[in-house]
Protein backbone atom coordinates (compact mmCIF):
# COMPACT_ATOMS: atom_id res chain seq x y z
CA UNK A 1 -17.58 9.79 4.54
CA UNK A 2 -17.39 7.05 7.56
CA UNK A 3 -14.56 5.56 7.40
CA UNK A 4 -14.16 2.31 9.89
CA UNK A 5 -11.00 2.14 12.41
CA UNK A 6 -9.03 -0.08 9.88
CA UNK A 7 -9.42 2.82 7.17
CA UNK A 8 -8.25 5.06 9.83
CA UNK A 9 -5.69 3.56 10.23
CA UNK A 10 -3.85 2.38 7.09
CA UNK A 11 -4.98 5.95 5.53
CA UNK A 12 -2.32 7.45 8.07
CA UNK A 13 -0.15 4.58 7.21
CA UNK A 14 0.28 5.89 3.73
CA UNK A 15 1.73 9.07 4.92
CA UNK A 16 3.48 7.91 7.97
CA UNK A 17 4.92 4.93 5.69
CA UNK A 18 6.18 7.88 3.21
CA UNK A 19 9.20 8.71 5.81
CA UNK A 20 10.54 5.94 5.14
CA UNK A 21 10.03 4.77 1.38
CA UNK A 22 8.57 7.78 0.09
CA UNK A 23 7.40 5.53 -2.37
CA UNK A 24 7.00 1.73 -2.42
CA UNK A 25 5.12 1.82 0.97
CA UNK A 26 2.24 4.04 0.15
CA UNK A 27 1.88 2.82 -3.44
CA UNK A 28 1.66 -0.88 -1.63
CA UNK A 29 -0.96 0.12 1.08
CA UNK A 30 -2.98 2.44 -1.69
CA UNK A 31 -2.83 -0.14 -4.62
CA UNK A 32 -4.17 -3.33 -2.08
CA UNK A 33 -6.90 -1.28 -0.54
CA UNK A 34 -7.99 1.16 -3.13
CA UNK A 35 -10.79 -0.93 -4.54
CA UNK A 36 -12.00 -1.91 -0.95
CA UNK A 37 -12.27 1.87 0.26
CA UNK A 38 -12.90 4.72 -1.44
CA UNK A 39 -11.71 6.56 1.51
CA UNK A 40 -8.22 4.55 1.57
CA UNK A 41 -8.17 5.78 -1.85
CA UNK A 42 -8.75 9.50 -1.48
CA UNK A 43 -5.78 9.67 0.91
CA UNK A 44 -3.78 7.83 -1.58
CA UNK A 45 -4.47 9.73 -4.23
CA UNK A 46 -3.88 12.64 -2.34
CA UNK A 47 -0.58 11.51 -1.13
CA UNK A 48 0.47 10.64 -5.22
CA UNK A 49 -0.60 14.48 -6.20
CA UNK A 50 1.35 15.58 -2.83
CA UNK A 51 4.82 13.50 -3.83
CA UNK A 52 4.50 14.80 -7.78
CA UNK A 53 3.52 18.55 -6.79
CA UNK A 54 6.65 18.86 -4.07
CA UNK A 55 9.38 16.80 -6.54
CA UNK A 56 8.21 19.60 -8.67
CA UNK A 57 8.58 22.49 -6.21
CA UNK A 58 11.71 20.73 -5.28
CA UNK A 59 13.49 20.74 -9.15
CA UNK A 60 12.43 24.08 -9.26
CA UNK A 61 14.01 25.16 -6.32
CA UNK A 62 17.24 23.21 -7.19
CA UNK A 63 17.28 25.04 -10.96
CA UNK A 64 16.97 27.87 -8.83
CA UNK A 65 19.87 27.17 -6.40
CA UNK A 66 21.76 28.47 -9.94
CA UNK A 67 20.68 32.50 -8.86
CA UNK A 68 20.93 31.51 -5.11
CA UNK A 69 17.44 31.84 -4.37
CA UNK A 70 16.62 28.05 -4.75
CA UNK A 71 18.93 27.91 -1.21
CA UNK A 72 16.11 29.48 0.47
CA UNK A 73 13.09 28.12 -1.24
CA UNK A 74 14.87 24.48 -1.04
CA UNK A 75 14.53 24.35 2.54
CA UNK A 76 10.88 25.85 2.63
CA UNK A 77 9.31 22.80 0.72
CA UNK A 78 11.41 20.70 2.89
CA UNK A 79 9.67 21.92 5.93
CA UNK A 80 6.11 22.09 4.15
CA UNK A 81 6.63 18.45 2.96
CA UNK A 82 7.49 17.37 6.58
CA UNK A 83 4.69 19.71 8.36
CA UNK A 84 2.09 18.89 5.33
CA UNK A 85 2.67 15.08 5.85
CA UNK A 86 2.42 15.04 9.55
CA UNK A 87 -0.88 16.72 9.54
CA UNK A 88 -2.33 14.66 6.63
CA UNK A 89 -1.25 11.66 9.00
CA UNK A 90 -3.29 12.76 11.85
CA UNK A 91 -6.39 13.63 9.61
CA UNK A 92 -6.63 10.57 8.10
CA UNK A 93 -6.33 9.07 11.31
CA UNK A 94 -9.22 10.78 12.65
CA UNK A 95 -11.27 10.08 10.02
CA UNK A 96 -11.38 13.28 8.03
CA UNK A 97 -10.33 13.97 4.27
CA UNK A 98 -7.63 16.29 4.02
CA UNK A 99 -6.40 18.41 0.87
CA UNK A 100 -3.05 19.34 1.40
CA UNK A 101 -2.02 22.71 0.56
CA UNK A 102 -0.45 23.83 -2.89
CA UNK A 103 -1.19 20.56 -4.77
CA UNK A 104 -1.97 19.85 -8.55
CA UNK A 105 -4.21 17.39 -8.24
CA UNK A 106 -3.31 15.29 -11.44
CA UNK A 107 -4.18 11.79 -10.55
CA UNK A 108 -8.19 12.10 -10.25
């Protein structure tokens, strides 16, 4: 998949966007430009599966902050999230498709 500089571009928007409205700002970018780019719309679909599967792994890990695990595992899909979405960022920027690790992919 060739995907032109504007692509690029507003593909790594979605996930750089996502720091700071994790999500209003990538729903915007993916809803306007989904039908115009099918590669737009692989990264926001992958984003959507990404924010459902870690709000998951992060209600877990609270329930589990009840037996003091969830303390430990809390802060390890913090990090993930933050490490995951940084490197989806720069794939999509350079043009690549990117599956992020761990992630139910619901929305098709």
């Amino acid at each position: 998949m060739t995907a032109t500089n504007d692509e690029r571009m507003l593909a790594a928007a979605i996930y750089v966007v996502s720091f700071f409205t994790a999500f209003v700002g990538p729903l915007v970018i993916w809803l306007l430009k989904k039908d115009e780019s099918s590669y737009i719309d692989y990264h926001g679909k992958e984003y959507f599966n990404f924010l459902i599967s870690y709000g998951v792994y992060t209600i877990v890990s609270m329930l589990l902050m009840i037996v003091v695990i969830g303390f430990v595992t809390i802060w390890i899909v913090g990090i993930l999230a933050f490490v995951f979405t940084i490197i989806a960022a720069i794939r999509a920027y350079e043009g690549k498709e990117y599956r992020i690790p761990l992630v139910f992919r619901l929305i098709r």
